[in-house]
Protein backbone atom coordinates (compact mmCIF):
# COMPACT_ATOMS: atom_id res chain seq x y z
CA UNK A 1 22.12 -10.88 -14.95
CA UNK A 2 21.47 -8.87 -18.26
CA UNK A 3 21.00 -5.42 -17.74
CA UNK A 4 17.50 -4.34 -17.39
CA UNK A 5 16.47 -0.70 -16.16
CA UNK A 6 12.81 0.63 -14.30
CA UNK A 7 13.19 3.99 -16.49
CA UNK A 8 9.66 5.03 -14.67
CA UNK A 9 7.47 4.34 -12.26
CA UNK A 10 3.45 5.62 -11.17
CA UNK A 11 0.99 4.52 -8.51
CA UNK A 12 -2.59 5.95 -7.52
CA UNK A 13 -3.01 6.86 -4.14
CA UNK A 14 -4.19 3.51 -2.04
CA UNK A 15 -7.46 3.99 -0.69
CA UNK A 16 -10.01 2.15 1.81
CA UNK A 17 -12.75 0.57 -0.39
CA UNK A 18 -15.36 2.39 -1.45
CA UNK A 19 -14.25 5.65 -1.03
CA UNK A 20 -14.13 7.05 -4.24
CA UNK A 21 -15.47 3.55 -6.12
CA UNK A 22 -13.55 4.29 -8.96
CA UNK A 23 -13.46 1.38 -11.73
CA UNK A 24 -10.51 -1.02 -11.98
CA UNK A 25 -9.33 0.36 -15.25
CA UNK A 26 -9.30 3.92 -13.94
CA UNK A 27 -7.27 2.84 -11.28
CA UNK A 28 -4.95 1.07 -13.58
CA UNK A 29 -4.79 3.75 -16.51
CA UNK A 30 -3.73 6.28 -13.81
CA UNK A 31 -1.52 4.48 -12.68
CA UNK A 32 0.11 3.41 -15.89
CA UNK A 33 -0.17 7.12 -17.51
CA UNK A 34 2.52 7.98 -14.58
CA UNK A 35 4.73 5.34 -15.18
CA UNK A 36 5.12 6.42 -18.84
CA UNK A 37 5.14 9.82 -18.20
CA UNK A 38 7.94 9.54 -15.47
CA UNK A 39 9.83 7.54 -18.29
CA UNK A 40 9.15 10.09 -20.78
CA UNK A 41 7.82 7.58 -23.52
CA UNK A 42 4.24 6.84 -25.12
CA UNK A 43 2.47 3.79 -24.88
CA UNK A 44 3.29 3.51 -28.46
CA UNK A 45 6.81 2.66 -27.44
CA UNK A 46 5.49 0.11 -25.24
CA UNK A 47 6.52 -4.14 -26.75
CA UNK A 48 4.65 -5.85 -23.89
CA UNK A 49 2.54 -5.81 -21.09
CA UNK A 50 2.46 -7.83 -17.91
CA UNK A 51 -0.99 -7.10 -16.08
CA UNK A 52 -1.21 -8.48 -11.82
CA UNK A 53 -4.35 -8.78 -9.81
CA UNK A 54 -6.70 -10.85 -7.71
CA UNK A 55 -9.84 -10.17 -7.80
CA UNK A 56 -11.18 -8.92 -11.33
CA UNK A 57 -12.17 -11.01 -13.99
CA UNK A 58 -10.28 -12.90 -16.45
CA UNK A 59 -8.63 -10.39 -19.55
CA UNK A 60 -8.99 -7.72 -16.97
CA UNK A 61 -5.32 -6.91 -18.12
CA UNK A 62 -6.32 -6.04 -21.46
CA UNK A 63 -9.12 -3.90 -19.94
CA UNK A 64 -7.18 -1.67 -17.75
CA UNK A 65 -3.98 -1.26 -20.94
CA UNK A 66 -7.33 -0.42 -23.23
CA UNK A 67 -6.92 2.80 -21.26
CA UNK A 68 -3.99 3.58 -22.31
CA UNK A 69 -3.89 2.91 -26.12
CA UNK A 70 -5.10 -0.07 -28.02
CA UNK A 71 -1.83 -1.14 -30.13
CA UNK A 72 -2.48 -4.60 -29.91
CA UNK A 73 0.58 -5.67 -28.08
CA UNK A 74 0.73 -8.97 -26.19
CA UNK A 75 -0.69 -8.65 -22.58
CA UNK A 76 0.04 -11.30 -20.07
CA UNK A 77 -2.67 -11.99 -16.90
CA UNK A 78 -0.63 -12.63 -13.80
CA UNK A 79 -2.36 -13.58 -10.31
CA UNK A 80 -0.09 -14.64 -7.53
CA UNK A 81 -2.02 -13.84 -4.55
CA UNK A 82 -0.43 -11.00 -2.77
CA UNK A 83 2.54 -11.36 -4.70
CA UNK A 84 1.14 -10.77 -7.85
CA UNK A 85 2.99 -6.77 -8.51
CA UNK A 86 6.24 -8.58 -8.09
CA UNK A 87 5.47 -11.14 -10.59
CA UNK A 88 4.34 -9.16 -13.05
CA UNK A 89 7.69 -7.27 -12.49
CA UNK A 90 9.43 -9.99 -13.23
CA UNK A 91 8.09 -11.29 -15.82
CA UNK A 92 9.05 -7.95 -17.35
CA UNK A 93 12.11 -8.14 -16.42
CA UNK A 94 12.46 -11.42 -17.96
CA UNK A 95 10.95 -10.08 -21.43
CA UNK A 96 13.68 -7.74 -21.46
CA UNK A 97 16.29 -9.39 -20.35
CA UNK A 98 15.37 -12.42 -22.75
CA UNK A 99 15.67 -10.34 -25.83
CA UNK A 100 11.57 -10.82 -26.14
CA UNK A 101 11.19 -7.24 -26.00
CA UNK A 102 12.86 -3.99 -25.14
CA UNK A 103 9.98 -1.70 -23.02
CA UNK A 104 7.94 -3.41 -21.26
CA UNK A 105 4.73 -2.09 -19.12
CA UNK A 106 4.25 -4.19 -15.69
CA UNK A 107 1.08 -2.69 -14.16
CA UNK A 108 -0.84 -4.24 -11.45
CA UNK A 109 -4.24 -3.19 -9.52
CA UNK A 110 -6.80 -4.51 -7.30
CA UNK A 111 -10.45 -3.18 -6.13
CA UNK A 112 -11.38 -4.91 -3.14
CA UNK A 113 -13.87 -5.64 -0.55
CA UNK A 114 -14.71 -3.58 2.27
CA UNK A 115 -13.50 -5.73 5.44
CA UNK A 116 -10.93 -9.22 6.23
CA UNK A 117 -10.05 -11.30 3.49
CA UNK A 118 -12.42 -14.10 4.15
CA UNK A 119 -13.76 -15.74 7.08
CA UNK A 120 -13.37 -17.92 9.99
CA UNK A 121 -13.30 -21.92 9.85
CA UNK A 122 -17.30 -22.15 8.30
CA UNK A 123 -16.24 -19.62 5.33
CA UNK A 124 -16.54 -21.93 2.54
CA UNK A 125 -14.75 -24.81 1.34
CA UNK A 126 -11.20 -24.85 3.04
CA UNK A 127 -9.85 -28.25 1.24
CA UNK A 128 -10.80 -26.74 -1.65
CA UNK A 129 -8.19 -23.74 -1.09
CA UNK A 130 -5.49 -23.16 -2.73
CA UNK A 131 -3.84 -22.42 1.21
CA UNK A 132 -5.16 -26.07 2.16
CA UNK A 133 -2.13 -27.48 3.47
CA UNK A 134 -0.76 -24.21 4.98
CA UNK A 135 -4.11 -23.93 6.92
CA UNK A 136 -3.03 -28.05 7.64
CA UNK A 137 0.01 -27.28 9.20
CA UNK A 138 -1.75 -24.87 11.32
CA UNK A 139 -4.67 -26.64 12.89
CA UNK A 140 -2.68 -29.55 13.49
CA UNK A 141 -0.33 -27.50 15.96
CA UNK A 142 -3.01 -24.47 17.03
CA UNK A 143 -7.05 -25.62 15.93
CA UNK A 144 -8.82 -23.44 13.22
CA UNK A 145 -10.83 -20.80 15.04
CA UNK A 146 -13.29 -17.95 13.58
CA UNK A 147 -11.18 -15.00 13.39
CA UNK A 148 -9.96 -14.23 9.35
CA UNK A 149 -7.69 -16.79 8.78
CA UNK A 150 -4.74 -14.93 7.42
CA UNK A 151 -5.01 -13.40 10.85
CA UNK A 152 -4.84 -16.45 12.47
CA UNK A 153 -1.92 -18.19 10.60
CA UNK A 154 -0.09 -14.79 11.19
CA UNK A 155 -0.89 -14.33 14.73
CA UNK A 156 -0.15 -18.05 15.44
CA UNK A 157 3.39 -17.63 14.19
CA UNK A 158 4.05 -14.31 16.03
CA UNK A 159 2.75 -16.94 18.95
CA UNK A 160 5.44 -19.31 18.37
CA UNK A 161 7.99 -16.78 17.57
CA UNK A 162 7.45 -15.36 21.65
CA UNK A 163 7.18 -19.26 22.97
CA UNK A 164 10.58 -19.83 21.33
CA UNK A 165 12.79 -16.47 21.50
CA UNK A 166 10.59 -14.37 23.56
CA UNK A 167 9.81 -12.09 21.48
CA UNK A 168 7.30 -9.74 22.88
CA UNK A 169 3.71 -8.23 22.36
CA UNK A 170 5.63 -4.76 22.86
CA UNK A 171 8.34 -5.35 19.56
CA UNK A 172 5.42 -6.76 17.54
CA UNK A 173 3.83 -3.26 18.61
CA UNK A 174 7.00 -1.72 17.99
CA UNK A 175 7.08 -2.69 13.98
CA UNK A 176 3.09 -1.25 13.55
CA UNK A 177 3.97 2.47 15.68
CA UNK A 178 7.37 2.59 13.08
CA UNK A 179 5.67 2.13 9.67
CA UNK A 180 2.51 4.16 11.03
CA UNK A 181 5.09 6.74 12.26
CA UNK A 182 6.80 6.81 8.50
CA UNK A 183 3.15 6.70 6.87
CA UNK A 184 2.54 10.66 7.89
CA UNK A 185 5.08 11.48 5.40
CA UNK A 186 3.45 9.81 2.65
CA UNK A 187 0.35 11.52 0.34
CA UNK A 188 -0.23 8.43 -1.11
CA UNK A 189 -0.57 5.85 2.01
CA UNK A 190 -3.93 4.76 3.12
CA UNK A 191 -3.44 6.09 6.81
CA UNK A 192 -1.35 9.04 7.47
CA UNK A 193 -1.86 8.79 11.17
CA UNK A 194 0.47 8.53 13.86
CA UNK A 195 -0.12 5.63 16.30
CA UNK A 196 2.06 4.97 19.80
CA UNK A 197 3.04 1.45 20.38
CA UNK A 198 0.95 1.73 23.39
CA UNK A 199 -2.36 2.70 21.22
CA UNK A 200 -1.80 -0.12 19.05
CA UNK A 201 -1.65 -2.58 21.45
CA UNK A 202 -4.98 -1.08 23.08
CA UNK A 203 -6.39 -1.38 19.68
CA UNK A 204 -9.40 -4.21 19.10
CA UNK A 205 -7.51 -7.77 18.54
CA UNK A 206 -8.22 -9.44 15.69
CA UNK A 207 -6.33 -12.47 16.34
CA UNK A 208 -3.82 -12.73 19.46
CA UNK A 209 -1.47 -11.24 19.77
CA UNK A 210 -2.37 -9.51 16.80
CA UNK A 211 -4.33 -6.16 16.99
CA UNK A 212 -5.84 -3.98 14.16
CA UNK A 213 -3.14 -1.76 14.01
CA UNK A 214 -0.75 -4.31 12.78
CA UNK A 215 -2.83 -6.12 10.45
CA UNK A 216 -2.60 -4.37 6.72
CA UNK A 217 -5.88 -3.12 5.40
CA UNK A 218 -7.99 -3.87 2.36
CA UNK A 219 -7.33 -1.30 -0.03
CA UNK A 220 -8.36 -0.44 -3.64
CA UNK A 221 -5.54 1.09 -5.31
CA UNK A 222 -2.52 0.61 -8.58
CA UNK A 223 1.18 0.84 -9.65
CA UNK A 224 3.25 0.14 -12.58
CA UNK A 225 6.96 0.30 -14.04
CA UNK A 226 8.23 0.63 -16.82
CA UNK A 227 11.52 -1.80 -17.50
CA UNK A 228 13.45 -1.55 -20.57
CA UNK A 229 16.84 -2.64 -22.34
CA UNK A 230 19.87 -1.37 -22.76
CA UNK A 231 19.38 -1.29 -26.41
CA UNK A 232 16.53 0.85 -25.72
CA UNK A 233 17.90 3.37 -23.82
CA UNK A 234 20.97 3.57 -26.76
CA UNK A 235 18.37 3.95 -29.17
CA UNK A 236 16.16 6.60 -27.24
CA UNK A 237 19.14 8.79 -25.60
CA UNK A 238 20.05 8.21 -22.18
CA UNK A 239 17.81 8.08 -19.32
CA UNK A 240 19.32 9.58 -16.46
CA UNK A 241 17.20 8.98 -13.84
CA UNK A 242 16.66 4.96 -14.44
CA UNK A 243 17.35 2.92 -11.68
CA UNK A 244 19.38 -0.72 -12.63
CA UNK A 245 17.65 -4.11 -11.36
CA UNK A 246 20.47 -5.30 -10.08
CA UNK A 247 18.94 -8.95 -8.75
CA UNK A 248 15.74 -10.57 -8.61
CA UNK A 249 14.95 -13.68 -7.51
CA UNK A 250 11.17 -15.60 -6.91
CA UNK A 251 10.75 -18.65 -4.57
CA UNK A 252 7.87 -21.10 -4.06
CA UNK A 253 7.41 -23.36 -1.04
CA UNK A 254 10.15 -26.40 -0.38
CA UNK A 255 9.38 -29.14 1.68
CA UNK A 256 10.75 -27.17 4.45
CA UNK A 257 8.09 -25.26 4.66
CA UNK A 258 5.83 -27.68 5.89
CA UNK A 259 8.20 -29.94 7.24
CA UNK A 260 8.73 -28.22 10.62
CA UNK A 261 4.60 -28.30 11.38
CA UNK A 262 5.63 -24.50 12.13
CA UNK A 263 3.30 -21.14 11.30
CA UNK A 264 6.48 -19.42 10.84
CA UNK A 265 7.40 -21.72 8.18
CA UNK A 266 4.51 -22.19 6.14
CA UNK A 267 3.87 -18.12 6.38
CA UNK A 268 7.21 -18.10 3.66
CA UNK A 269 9.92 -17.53 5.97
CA UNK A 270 11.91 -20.01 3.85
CA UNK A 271 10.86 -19.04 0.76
CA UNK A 272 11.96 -15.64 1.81
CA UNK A 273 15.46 -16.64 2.78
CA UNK A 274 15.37 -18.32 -0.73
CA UNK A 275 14.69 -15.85 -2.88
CA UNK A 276 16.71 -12.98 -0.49
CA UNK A 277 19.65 -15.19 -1.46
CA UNK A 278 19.09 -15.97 -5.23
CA UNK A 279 18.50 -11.81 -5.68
CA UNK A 280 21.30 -11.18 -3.79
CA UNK A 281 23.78 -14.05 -5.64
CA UNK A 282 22.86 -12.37 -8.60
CA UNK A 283 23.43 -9.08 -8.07
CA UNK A 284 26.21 -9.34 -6.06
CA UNK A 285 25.32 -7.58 -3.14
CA UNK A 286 24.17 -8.33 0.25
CA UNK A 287 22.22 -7.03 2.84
CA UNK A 288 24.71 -4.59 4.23
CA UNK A 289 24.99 -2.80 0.94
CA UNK A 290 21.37 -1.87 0.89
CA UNK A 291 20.59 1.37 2.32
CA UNK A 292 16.48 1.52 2.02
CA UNK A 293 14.11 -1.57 2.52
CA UNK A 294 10.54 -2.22 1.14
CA UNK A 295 8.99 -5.57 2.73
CA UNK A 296 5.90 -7.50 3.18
CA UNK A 297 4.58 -6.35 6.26
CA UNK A 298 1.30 -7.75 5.85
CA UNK A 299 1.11 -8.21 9.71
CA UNK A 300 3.80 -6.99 11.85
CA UNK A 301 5.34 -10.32 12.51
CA UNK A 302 5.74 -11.03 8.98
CA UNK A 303 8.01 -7.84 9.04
CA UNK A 304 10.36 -9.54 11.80
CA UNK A 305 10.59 -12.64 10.05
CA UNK A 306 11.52 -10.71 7.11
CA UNK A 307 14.40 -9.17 9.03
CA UNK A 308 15.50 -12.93 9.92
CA UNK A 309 15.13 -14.03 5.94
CA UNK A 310 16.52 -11.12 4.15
CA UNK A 311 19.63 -11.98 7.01
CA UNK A 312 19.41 -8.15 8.83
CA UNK A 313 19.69 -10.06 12.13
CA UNK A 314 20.16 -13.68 13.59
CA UNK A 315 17.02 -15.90 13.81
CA UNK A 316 14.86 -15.03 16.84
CA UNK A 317 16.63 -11.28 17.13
CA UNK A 318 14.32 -9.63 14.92
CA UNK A 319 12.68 -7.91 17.93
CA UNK A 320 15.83 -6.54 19.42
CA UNK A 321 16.49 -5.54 16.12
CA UNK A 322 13.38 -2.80 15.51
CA UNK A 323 13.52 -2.05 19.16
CA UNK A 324 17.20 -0.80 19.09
CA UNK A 325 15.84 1.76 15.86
CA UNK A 326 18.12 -0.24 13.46
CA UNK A 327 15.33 -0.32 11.24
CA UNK A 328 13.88 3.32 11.02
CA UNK A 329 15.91 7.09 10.19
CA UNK A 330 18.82 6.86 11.69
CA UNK A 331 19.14 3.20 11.99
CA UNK A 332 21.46 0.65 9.74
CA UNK A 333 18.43 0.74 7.68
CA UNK A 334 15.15 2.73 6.23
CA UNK A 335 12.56 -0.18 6.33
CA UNK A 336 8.78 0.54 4.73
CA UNK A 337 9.59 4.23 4.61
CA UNK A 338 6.02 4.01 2.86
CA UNK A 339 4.50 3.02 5.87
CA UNK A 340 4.48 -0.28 4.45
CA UNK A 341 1.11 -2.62 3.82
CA UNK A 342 0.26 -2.10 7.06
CA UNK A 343 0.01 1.89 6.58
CA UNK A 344 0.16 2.38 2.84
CA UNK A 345 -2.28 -0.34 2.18
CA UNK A 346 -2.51 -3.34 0.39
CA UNK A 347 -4.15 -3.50 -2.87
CA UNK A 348 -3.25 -7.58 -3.87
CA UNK A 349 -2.20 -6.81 -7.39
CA UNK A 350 -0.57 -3.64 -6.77
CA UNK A 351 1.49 -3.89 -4.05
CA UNK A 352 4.55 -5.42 -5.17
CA UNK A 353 5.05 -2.70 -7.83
CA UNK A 354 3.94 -0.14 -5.39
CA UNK A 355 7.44 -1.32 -3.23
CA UNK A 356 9.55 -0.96 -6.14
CA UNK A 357 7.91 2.54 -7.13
CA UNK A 358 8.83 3.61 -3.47
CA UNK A 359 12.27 2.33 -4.04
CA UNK A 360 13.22 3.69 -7.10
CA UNK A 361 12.03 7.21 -5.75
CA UNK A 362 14.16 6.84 -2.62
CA UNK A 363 17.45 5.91 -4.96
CA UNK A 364 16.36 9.06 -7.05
CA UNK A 365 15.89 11.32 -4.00
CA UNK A 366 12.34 12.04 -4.82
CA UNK A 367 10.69 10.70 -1.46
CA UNK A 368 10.32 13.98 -0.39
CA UNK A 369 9.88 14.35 3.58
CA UNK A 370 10.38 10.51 3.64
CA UNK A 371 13.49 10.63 1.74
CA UNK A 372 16.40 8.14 2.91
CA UNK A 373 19.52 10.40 2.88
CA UNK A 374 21.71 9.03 0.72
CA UNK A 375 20.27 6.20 -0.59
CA UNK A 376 21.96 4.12 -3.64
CA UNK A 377 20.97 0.54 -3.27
CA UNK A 378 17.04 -0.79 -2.41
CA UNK A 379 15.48 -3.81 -1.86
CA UNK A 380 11.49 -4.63 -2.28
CA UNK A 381 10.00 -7.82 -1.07
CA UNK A 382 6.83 -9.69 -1.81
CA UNK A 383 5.23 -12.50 -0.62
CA UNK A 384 2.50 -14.08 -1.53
CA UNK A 385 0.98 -17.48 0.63
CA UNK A 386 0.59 -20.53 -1.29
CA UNK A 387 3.55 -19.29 -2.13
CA UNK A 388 5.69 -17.15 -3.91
CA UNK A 389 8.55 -15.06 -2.48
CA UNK A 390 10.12 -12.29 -4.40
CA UNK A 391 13.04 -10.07 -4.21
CA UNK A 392 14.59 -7.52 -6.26
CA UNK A 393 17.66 -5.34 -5.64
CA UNK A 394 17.42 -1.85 -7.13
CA UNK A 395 21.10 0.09 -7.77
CA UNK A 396 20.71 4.03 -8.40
């Protein structure tokens, strides 16, 4: 890959909807005043902007950047579901590395709804979503019930994961008390409290065997980077604490997603083994050079599968794995030091760059009380159903 460099990187705190009710472009403008203040530039030295989110309305993009200056510099709209941060990421990265530009703003934000995302089977016009054939592939092999349906497809394939390497309620637990556990340490995170694994599994279900303490939140919150050129960074004077992208890498859904009539399948464990090995190709690593891990927990079986695509552990072992502490301080790896979605939050558009932000203050030893001694190489992953998979290596 060309050399591209995240010379600075901001996020709000992430916050349950409603608390503060603070406009989208608030959000975003704080968010984005960090990032260029970390990199020590003005949005005057800003070429291009790639915008991510969900929910708001079309040209929101230009809205929230309108906060920060109005240059008239071309701003990109980017929506890929819950992948959408890591998209607009790469798209920077790709402006960059292209020769299209040399700074480059990727911001991304989201203001949500209080509650699920979405209903049970009588919430609106399912052929007409953009999930139709994922939500197929599930009621053909487990019905279509009333509980939120991202629940469902989640919980169905943390079903089939137990029915085929018996995987149990207690690891799935064990993933939710970790990131929880690793939340405390973070000012930013959504919940900063500490859960047992045996308080989580008391905790309401919201789809079997999934219970509300391993389901990620809806969260209002944003995060941006700033990624710039080689040629910048001559031109400017060095920037000693950027952080390289060494790989990145974005999948979409293969036939063998769907293939398999599996819910671990069409919830992007393929596309996640995809784009883990594309990133990885291209930056010549693997995963036993990365010390500190950033991943889609979105529910805690979407963490073990993660484990299984990123290729931390043979398929089905994923629960030995976090049991045996592998995965926490102390372990092989630092995963969601964060506290991940399911602790930090999940704000659609922002959580992608929120990863990376987390990252590249872990390779800088800025985490504070969550730091990951030692830590030179990261990896952030995003995933977003319907689908998109991406992951980016990060080299101190």
């Amino acid at each position: 890959m060309a050399e591209s460099w995240i010379a600075g990187v901001g996020m709000t705190a992430f916050e349950k909807p409603g608390t503060r009710d603070r406009p989208y472009w608030e959000m975003a403008g704080e968010a984005g005043a960090a990032a260029l203040a970390d990199a020590g530039i003005s949005y005057a030295d800003v070429e291009q902007a790639a915008v991510g989110y969900c929910f708001q309305p079309s040209t929101a993009g230009q809205r929230a950047v309108y906060e920060l200056g109005l240059t008239g510099i071309p701003v990109y709209n980017v929506s890929n579901n819950c992948a959408t941060g890591a998209t607009a990421l790469m798209l920077a990265r790709q402006l960059v590395e292209g020769g299209a530009a040399d700074c480059v703003l990727a911001l991304g934000f989201e203001k949500m709804r209080k509650g699920p995302l979405g209903g049970g089977a009588d919430s609106g016009d399912l052929a007409a979503s953009p999930v139709a054939r994922h939500y197929g592939v599930m009621a053909a092999a487990h019905g279509f019930g009333t509980t939120p349906p991202t629940a469902q497809i989640f919980g169905n394939a943390a079903r089939e994961h137990m029915a085929r390497h018996g995987t149990t309620e207690a690891q799935l637990a064990a993933v939710a008390a970790k990131n929880h556990r690793h939340s405390a340490a973070n000012p930013r995170a959504q919940f900063r409290q500490v859960w047992s694994a045996a308080e989580i599994l008391a905790a309401p279900t919201v789809h079997r065997p999934l219970t509300r303490l391993q389901c990620s939140p809806t969260s209002d919150g944003a995060a941006a980077a700033v990624v710039v050129s080689a040629r910048f960074a001559a031109r400017r004077g060095p920037l000693p604490r950027a952080v390289a992208i060494a790989g990145q890498a974005m999948a979409t859904d293969t036939g063998d997603s769907f293939a398999s009539g599996s819910c671990i399948d069409v919830v992007g464990l393929p596309m996640s083994r995809a784009a883990a090995r594309g990133a990885c190709e291209a930056a010549g690593l693997g995963i036993e050079d990365v010390d500190v891990v950033e991943l889609h927990d979105c529910f805690s079986i979407n963490e073990l599968l993660t484990y299984e695509a990123l290729g931390m552990c043979p398929e089905g072992a994923s629960g030995e794995l976090v049991e045996s502490g592998a995965t926490t301080y102390g372990g092989r790896w630092v995963v969601n030091p964060s506290g991940g979605l399911i602790s930090k939050g999940h704000p659609l558009g922002a959580t992608g760059l929120a990863q990376v932000a987390e990252v590249v203050w872990q390779l800088r030893g800025e985490a504070g009380d969550r730091q990951v001694p030692g830590a030179r190489t990261g990896l952030a992953h995003n995933i977003g159903l319907g689908g998109a998979a991406v992951v980016t290596l990060l080299r101190a």
